[in-house]
Structure formats: structure tokens, C-alpha cells
C-alpha atoms as a PDB file:
ATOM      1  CA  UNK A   1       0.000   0.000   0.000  1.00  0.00           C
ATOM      2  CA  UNK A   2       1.454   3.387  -1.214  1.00  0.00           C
ATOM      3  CA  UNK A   3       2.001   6.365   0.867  1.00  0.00           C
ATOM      4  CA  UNK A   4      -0.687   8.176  -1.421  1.00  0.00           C
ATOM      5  CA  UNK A   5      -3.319   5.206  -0.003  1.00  0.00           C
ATOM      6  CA  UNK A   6      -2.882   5.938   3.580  1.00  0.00           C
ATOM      7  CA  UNK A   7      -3.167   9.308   3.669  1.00  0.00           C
ATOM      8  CA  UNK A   8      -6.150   8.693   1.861  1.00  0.00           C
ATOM      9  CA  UNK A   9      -7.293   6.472   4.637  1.00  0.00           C
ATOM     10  CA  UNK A  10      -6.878   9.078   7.194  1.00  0.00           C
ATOM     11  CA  UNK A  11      -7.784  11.680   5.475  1.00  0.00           C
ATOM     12  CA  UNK A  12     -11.453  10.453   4.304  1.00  0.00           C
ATOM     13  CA  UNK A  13     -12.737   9.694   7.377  1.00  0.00           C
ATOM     14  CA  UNK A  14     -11.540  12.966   8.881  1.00  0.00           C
ATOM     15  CA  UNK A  15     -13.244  14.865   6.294  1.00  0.00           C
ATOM     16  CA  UNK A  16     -17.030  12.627   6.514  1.00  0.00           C
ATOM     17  CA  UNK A  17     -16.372  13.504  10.510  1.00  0.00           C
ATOM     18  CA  UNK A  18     -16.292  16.967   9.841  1.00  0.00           C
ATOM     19  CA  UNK A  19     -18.872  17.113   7.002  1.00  0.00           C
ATOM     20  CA  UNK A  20     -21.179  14.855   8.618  1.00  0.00           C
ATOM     21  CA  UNK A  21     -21.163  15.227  12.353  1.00  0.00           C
ATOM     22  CA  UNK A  22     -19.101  18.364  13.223  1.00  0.00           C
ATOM     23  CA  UNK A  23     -19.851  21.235  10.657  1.00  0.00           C
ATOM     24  CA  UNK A  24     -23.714  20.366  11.446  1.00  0.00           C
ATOM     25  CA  UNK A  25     -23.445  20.512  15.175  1.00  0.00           C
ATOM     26  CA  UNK A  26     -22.016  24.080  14.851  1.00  0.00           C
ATOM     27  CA  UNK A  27     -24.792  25.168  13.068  1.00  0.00           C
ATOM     28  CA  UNK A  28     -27.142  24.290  15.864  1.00  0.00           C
ATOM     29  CA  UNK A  29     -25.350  25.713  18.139  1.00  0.00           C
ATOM     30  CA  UNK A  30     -24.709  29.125  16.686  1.00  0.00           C
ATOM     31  CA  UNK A  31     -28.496  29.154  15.835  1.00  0.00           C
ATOM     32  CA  UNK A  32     -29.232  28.490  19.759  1.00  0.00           C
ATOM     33  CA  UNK A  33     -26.748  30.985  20.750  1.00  0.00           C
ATOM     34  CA  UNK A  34     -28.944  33.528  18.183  1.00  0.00           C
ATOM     35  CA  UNK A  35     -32.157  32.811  19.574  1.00  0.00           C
ATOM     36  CA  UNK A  36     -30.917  33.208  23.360  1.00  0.00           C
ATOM     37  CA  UNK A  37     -30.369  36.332  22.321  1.00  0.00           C
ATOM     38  CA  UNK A  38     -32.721  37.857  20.396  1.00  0.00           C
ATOM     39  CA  UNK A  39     -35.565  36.529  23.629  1.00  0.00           C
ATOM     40  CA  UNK A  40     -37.766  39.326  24.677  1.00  0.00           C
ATOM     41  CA  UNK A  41     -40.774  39.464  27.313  1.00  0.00           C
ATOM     42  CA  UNK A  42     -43.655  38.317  25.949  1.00  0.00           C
ATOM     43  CA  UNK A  43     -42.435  35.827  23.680  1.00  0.00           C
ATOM     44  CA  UNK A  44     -44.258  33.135  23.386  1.00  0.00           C
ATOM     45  CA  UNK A  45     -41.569  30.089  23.699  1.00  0.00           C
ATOM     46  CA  UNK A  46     -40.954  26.293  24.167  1.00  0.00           C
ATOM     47  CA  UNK A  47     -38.589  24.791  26.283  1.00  0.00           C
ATOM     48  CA  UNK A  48     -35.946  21.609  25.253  1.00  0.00           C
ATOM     49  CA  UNK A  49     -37.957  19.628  27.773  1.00  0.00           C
ATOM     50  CA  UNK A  50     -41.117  20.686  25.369  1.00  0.00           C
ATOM     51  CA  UNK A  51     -43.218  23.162  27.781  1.00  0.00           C
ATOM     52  CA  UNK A  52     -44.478  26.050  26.387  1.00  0.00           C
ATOM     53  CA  UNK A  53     -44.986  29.739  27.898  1.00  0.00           C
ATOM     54  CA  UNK A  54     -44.403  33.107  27.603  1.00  0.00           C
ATOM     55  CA  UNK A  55     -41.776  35.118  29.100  1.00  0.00           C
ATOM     56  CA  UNK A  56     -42.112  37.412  31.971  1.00  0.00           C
ATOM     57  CA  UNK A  57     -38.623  38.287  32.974  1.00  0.00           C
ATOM     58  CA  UNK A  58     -35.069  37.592  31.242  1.00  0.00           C
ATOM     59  CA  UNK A  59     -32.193  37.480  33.646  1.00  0.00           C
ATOM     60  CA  UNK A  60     -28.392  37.008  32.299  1.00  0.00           C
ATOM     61  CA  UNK A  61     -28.818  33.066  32.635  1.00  0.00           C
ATOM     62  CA  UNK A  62     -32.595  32.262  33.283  1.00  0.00           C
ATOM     63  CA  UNK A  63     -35.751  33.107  32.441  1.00  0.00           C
ATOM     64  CA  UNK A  64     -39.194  33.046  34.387  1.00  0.00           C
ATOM     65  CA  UNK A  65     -41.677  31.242  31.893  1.00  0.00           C
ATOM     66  CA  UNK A  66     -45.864  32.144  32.904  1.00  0.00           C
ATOM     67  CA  UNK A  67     -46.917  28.511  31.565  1.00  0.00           C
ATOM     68  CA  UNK A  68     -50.514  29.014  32.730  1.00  0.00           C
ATOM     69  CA  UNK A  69     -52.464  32.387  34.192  1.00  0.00           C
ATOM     70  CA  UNK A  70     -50.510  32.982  37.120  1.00  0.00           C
ATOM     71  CA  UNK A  71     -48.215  29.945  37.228  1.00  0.00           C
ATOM     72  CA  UNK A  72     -44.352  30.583  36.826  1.00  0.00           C
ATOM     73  CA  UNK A  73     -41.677  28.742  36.578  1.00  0.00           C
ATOM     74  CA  UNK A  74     -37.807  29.522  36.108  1.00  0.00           C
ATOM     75  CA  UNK A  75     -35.687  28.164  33.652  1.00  0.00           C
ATOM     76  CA  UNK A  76     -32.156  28.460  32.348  1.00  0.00           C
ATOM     77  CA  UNK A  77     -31.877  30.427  29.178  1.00  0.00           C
ATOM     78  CA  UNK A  78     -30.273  27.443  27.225  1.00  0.00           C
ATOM     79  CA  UNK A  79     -33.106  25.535  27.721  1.00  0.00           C
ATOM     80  CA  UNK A  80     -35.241  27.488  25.399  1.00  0.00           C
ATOM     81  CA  UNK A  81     -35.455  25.771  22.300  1.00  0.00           C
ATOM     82  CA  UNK A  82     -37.452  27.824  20.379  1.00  0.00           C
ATOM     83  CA  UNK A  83     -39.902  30.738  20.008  1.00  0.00           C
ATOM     84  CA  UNK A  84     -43.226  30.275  18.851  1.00  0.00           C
ATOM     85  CA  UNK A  85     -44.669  32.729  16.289  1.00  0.00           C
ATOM     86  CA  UNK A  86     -48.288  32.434  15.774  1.00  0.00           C
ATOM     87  CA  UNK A  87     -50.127  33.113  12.519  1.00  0.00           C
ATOM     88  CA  UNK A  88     -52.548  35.342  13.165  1.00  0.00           C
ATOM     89  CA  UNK A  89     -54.641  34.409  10.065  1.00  0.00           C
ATOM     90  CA  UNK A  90     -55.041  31.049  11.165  1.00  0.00           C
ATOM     91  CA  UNK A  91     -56.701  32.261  14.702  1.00  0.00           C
ATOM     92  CA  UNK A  92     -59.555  34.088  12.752  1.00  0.00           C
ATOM     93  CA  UNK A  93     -61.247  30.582  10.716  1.00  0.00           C
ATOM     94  CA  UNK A  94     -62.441  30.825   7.189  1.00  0.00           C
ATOM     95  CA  UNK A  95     -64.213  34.746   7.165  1.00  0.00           C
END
């Protein structure tokens, strides 16, 4: 086996690693980091643990969620996965 071959060896599966697992993974992240913060009050949001609410307060690291009239609950700001944006058409049926 030539010296041409191995490097190929090494180098292929470095490059589906990268391509497949860590270029995709960065994405997500940076998109997180975005969304943390761009929150505002009153966004309507959903958690990674899948509870939805809107938010009454943003702190550096946490968040207080109102997940039902007068019911709050405080959560780290990572663990907002994403915000929910309602259509308003769809609220107001066939007119």
C-alpha cells in the first residue's frame, strides 16, 4: 500500500467527521446561541424539555416562563429551544 493510499485512509474519514457530524453541530449551536439572544418578554416560547410559555422576565442566565395564568416557573436560558410565532390568520377561521 502506497504512501498516497494511507493518507487517503486518514484523510477520508476525517473529512465525513467533519462534514457529517461536526460542521452540522455548529450550526445548531450558533443558531441556539442567536435565539438566546434575540428573547424578549412576551415571547411566546418552548422549552428543550417541550413546555411552552411566555416570558415574563429575562435574567443574564434564566428566564421566568408564565406557563398558565398565574403559574411561573424559572428556567435556564439554554433551555429554550425555540420561540413560537403564531399566525394570526389562522386564529380568525375561514371569514
Amino acid at each position: 500500500m502506497g504512501a498516497v493510499a494511507v493518507i487517503w485512509l486518514i484523510l477520508l474519514p476525517a473529512a465525513a467527521f467533519y462534514f457529517l457530524l461536526w460542521r452540522p453541530q455548529q450550526r445548531r449551536m450558533v443558531a441556539a446561541r442567536r435565539l438566546q439572544a434575540e428573547l424578549d418578554e412576551n415571547d411566546e416560547v418552548m422549552t428543550t424539555s417541550g413546555i411552552y410559555g411566555r416570558i415574563t422576565r429575562l435574567g443574564d442566565d434564566d428566564v421566568d416562563l408564565e406557563v398558565a395564568p398565574g403559574i411561573v416557573i424559572r428556567f435556564a436560558r439554554g433551555a429554550i429551544a425555540q420561540r413560537i410565532v403564531r399566525d394570526d390568520r389562522s386564529d380568525h377561521g375561514a371569514d
